[in-house]
C-alpha atoms as a PDB file:
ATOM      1  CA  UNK A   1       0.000   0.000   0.000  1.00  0.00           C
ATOM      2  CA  UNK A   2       2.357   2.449  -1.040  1.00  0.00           C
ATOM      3  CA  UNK A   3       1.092   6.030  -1.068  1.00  0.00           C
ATOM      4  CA  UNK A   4      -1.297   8.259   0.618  1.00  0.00           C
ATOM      5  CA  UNK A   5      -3.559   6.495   2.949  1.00  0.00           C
ATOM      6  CA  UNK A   6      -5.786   7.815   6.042  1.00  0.00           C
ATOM      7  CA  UNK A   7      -4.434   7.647   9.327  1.00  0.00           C
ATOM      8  CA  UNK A   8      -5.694   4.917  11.338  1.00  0.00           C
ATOM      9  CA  UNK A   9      -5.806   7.609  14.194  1.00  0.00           C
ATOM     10  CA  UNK A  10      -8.005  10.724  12.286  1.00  0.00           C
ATOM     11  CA  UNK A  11     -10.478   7.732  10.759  1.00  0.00           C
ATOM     12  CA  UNK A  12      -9.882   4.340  11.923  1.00  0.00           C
ATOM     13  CA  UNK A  13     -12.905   2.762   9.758  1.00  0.00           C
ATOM     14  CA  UNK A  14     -11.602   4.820   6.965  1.00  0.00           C
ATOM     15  CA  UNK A  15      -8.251   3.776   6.930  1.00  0.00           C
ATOM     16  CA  UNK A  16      -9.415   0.153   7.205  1.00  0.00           C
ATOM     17  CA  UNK A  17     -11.155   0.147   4.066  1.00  0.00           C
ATOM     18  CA  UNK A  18      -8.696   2.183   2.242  1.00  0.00           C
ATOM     19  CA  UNK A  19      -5.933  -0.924   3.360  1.00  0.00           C
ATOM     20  CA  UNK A  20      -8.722  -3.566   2.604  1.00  0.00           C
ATOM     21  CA  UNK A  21      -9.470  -2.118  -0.986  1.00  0.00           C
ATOM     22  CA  UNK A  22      -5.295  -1.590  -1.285  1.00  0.00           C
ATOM     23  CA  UNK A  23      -4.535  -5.379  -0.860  1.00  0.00           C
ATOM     24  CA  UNK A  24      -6.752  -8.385  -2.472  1.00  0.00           C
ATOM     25  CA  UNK A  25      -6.401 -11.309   0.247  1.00  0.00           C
ATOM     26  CA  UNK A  26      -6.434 -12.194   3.759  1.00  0.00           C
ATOM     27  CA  UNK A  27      -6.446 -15.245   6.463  1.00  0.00           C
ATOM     28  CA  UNK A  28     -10.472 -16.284   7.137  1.00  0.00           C
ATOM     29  CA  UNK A  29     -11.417 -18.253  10.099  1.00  0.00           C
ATOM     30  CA  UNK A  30     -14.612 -19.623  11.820  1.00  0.00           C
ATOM     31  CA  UNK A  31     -14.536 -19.548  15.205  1.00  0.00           C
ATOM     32  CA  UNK A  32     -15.415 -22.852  16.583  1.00  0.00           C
ATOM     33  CA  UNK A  33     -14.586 -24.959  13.928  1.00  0.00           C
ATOM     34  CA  UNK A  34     -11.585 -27.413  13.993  1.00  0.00           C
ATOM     35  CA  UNK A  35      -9.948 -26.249  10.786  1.00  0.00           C
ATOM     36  CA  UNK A  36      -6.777 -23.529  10.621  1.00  0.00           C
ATOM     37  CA  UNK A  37      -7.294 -20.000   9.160  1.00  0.00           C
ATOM     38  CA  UNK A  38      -7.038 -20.240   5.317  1.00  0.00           C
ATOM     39  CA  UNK A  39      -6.206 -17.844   2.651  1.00  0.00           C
ATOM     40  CA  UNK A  40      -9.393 -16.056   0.691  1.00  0.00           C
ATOM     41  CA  UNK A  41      -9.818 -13.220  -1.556  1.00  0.00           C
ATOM     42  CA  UNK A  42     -12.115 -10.572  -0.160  1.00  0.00           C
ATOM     43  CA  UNK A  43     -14.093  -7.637  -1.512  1.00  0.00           C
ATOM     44  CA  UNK A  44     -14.628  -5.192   0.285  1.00  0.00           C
ATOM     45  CA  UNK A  45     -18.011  -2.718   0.547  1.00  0.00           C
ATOM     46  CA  UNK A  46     -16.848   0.623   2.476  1.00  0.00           C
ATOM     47  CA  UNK A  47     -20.803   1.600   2.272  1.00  0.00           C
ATOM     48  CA  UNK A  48     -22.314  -0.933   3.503  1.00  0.00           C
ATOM     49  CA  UNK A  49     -19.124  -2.151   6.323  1.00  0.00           C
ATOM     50  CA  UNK A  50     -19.289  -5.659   4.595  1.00  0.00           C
ATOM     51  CA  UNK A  51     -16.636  -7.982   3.267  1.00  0.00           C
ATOM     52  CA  UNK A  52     -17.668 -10.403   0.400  1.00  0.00           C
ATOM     53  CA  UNK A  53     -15.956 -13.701  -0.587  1.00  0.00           C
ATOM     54  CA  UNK A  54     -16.711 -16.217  -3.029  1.00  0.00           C
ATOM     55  CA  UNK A  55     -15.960 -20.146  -2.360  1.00  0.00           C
ATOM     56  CA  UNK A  56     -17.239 -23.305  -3.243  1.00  0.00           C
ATOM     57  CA  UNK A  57     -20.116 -24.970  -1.344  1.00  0.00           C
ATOM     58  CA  UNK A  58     -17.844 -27.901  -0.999  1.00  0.00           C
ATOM     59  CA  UNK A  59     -14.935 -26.261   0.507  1.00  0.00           C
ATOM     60  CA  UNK A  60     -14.695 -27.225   4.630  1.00  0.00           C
ATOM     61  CA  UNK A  61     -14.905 -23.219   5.332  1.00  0.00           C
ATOM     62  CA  UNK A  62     -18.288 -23.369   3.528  1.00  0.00           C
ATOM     63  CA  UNK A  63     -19.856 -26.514   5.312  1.00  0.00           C
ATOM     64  CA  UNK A  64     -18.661 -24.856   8.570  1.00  0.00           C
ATOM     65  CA  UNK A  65     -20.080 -21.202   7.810  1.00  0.00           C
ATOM     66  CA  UNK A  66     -23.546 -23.256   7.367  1.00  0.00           C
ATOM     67  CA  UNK A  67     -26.657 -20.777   7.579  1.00  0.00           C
ATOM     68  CA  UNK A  68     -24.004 -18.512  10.288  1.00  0.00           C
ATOM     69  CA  UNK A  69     -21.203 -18.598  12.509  1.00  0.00           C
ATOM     70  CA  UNK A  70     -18.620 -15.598  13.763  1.00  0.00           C
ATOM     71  CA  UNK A  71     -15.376 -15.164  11.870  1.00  0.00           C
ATOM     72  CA  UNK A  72     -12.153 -13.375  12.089  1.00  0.00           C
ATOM     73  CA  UNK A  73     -10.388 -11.987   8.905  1.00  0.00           C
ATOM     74  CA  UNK A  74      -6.387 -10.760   9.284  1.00  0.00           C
ATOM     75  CA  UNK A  75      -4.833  -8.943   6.400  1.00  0.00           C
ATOM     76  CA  UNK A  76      -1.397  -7.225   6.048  1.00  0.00           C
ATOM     77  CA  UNK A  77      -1.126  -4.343   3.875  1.00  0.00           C
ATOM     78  CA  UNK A  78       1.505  -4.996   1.108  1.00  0.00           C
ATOM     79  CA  UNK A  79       4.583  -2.907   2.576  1.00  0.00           C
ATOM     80  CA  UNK A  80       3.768  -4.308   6.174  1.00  0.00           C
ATOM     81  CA  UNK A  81       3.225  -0.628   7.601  1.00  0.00           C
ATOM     82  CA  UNK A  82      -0.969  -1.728   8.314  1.00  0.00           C
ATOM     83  CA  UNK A  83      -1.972  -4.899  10.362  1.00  0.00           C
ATOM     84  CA  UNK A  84      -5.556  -5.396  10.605  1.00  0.00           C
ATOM     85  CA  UNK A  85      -7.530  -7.850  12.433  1.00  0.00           C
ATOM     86  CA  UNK A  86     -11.596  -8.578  12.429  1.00  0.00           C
ATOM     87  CA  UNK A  87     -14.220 -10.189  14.124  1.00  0.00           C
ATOM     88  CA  UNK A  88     -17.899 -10.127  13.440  1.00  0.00           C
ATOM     89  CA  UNK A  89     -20.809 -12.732  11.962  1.00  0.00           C
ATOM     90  CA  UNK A  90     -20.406 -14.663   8.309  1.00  0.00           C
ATOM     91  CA  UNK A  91     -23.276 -16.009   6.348  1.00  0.00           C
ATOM     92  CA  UNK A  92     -23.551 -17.605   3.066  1.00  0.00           C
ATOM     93  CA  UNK A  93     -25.589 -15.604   1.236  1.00  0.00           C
ATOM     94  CA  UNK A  94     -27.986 -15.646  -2.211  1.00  0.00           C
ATOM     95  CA  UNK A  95     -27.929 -12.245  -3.323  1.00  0.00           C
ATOM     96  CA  UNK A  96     -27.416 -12.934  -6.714  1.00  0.00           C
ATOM     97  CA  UNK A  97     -26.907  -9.014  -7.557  1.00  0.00           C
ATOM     98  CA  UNK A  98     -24.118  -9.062  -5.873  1.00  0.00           C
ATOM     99  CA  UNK A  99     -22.734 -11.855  -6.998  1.00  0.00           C
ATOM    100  CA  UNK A 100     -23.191 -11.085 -10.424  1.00  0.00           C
ATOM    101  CA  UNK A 101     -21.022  -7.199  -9.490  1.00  0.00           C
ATOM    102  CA  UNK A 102     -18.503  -9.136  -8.220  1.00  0.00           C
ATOM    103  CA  UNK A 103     -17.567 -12.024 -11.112  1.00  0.00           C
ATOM    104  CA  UNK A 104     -14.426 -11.585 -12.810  1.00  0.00           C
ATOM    105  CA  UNK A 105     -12.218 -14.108 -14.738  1.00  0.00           C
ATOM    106  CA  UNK A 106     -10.053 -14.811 -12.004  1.00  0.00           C
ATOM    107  CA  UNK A 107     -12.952 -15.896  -9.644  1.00  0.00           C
ATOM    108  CA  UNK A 108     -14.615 -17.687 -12.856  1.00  0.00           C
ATOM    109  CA  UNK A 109     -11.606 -19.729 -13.518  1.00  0.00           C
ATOM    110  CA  UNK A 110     -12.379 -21.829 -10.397  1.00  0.00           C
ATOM    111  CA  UNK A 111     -16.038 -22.765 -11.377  1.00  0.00           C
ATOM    112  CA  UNK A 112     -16.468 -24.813 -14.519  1.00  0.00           C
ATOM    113  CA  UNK A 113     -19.964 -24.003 -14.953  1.00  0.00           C
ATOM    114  CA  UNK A 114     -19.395 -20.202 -14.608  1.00  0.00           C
ATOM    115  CA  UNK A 115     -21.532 -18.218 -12.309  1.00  0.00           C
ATOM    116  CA  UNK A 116     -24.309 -20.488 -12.768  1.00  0.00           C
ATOM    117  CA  UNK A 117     -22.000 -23.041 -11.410  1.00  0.00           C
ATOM    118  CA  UNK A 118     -24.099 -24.950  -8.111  1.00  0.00           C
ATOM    119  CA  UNK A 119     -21.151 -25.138  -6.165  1.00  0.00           C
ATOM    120  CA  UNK A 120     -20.863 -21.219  -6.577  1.00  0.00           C
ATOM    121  CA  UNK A 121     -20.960 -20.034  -2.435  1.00  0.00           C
ATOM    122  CA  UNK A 122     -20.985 -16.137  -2.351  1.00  0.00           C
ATOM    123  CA  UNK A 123     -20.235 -15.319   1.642  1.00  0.00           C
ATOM    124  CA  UNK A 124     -21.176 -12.113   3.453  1.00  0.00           C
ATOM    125  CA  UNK A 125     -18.828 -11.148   6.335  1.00  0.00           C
ATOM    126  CA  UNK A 126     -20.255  -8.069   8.444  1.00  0.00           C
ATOM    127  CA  UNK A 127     -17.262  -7.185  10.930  1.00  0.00           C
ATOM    128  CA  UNK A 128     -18.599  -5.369  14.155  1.00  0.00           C
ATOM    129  CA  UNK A 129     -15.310  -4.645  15.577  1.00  0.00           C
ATOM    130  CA  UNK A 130     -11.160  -4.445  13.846  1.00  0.00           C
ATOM    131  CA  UNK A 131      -8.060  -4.163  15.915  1.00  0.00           C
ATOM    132  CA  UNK A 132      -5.844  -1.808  13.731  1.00  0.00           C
ATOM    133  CA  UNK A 133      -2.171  -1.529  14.133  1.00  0.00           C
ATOM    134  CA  UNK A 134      -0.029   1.026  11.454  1.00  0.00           C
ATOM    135  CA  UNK A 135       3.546   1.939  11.672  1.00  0.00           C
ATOM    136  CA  UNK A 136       4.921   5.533  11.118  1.00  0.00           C
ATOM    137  CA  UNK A 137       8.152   4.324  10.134  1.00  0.00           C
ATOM    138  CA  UNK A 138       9.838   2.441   7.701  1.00  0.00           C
ATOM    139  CA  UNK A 139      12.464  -0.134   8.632  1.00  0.00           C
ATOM    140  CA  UNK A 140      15.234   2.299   8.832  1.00  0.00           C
ATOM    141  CA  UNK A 141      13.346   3.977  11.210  1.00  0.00           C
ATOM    142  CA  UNK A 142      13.162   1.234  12.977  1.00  0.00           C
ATOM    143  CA  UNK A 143      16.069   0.740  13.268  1.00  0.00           C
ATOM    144  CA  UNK A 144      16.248   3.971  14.234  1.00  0.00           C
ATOM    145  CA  UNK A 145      14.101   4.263  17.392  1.00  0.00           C
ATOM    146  CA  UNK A 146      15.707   0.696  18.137  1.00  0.00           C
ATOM    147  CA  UNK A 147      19.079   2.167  18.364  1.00  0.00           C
ATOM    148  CA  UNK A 148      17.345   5.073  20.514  1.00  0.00           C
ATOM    149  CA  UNK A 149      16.308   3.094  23.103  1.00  0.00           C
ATOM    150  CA  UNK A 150      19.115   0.929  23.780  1.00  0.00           C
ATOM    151  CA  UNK A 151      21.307   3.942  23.957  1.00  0.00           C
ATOM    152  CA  UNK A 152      18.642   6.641  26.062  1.00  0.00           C
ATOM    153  CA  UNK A 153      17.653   5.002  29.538  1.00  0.00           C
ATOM    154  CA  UNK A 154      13.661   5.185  29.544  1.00  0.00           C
ATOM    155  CA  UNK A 155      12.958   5.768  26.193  1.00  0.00           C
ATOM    156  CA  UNK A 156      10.845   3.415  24.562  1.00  0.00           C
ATOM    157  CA  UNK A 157      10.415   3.123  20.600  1.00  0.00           C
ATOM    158  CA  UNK A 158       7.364   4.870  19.202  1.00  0.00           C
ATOM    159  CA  UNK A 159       6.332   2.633  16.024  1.00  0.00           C
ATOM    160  CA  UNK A 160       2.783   3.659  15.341  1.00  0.00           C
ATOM    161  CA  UNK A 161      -0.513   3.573  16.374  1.00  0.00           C
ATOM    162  CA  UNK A 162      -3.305   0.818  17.820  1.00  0.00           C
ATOM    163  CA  UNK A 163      -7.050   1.412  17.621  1.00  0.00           C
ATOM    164  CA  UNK A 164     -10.264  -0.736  18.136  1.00  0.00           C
ATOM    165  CA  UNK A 165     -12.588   0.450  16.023  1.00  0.00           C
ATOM    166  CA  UNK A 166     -16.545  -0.344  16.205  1.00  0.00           C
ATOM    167  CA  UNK A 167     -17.861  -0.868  12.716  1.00  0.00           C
ATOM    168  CA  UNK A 168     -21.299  -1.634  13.461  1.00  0.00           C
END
C-alpha cells in the first residue's frame, strides 16, 4: 500500500477500508470450527461495512459457515506498515446481484460451470469490531528508534498507532 492512505488515528474505519481495498487477500477463520485459518480473496463494501468472498459450497470453510457462525479476517497491507484484524458474523448468502457485481475471470476460472455453477458459495462477512495496528516508520526507522532506546535510559520506541474500532 504504497502512497497516501488515512491515518488509522483521524479515521480508523476509513483507513481500514482504504488498506482492505489496497490489498486483495487475507487469512479467514470460523470460530469454533476445527480447521486452521485459510487464505481467501475478499471484496470489500466501504458503504455498507461488509466484506464479500466467493468459495465453493464444498470447501470445509463453507460446510462450517452453514446458515451462520462468527469469523475473524487478518490482512497485512503490502509494505507491512498496516496490520488489521476482524471479528464479526459470516453467512452464506444468495444475493445474486451481488454476486453477479462481483464475477471476474479470475474468480470464474475456479467454477467450470461459470456463475451459474451450483457449487458457486458467495459469503457475506459483516465485521462489528477491527483491531488496527499502522507503523509511522519504515524499517530504517526502525532501526532507528531501536538504536534510541538501547542507547537513552527510559525511552521506549514509538512505532505507530493501535485502535479498536466499532464498525457496526
Amino acid at each position: 500500500m504504497a502512497g497516501h492512505r488515512t491515518p488509522i488515528g483521524e479515521d480508523p474505519r476509513r483507513a481500514l477500508f482504504e488498506a482492505l481495498g489496497a490489498v486483495r487477500a487475507g487469512m479467514l477463520g470460523i470460530e469454533g470450527a476445527a480447521q486452521h485459518m485459510q487464505p481467501m480473496t475478499h471484496f470489500p463494501d466501504a458503504e455498507s461495512g461488509t466484506l464479500w468472498f466467493i468459495t465453493s459450497v464444498k470447501t470445509d470453510l463453507a460446510r462450517v459457515v452453514g446458515i451462520g457462525r462468527r469469523a475473524r479476517y487478518a490482512v497485512i497491507g503490502m509494505d507491512h506498515a498496516f496490520h488489521a484484524s476482524l471479528e464479526g458474523a459470516i453467512t452464506q448468502s444468495d444475493d445474486r446481484a451481488k454476486l453477479e457485481e462481483l464475477w471476474s475471470s479470475p474468480v470464474a476460472a475456479w467454477f467450470e460451470g461459470g456463475i451459474d455453477d451450483p457449487d458457486v458459495c458467495l459469503l457475506r462477512f459483516l465485521p462489528h469490531e477491527a483491531a488496527l495496528w499502522e507503523t509511522k516508520v519504515g524499517a530504517l526507522g526502525f532501526g532507528l528508534e531501536m538504536v534510541h532506546a538501547n542507547l537513552v535510559p527510559g525511552h521506549k520506541p514509538d512505532l505507530g498507532d493501535h485502535v479498536i474500532v466499532r464498525l457496526d
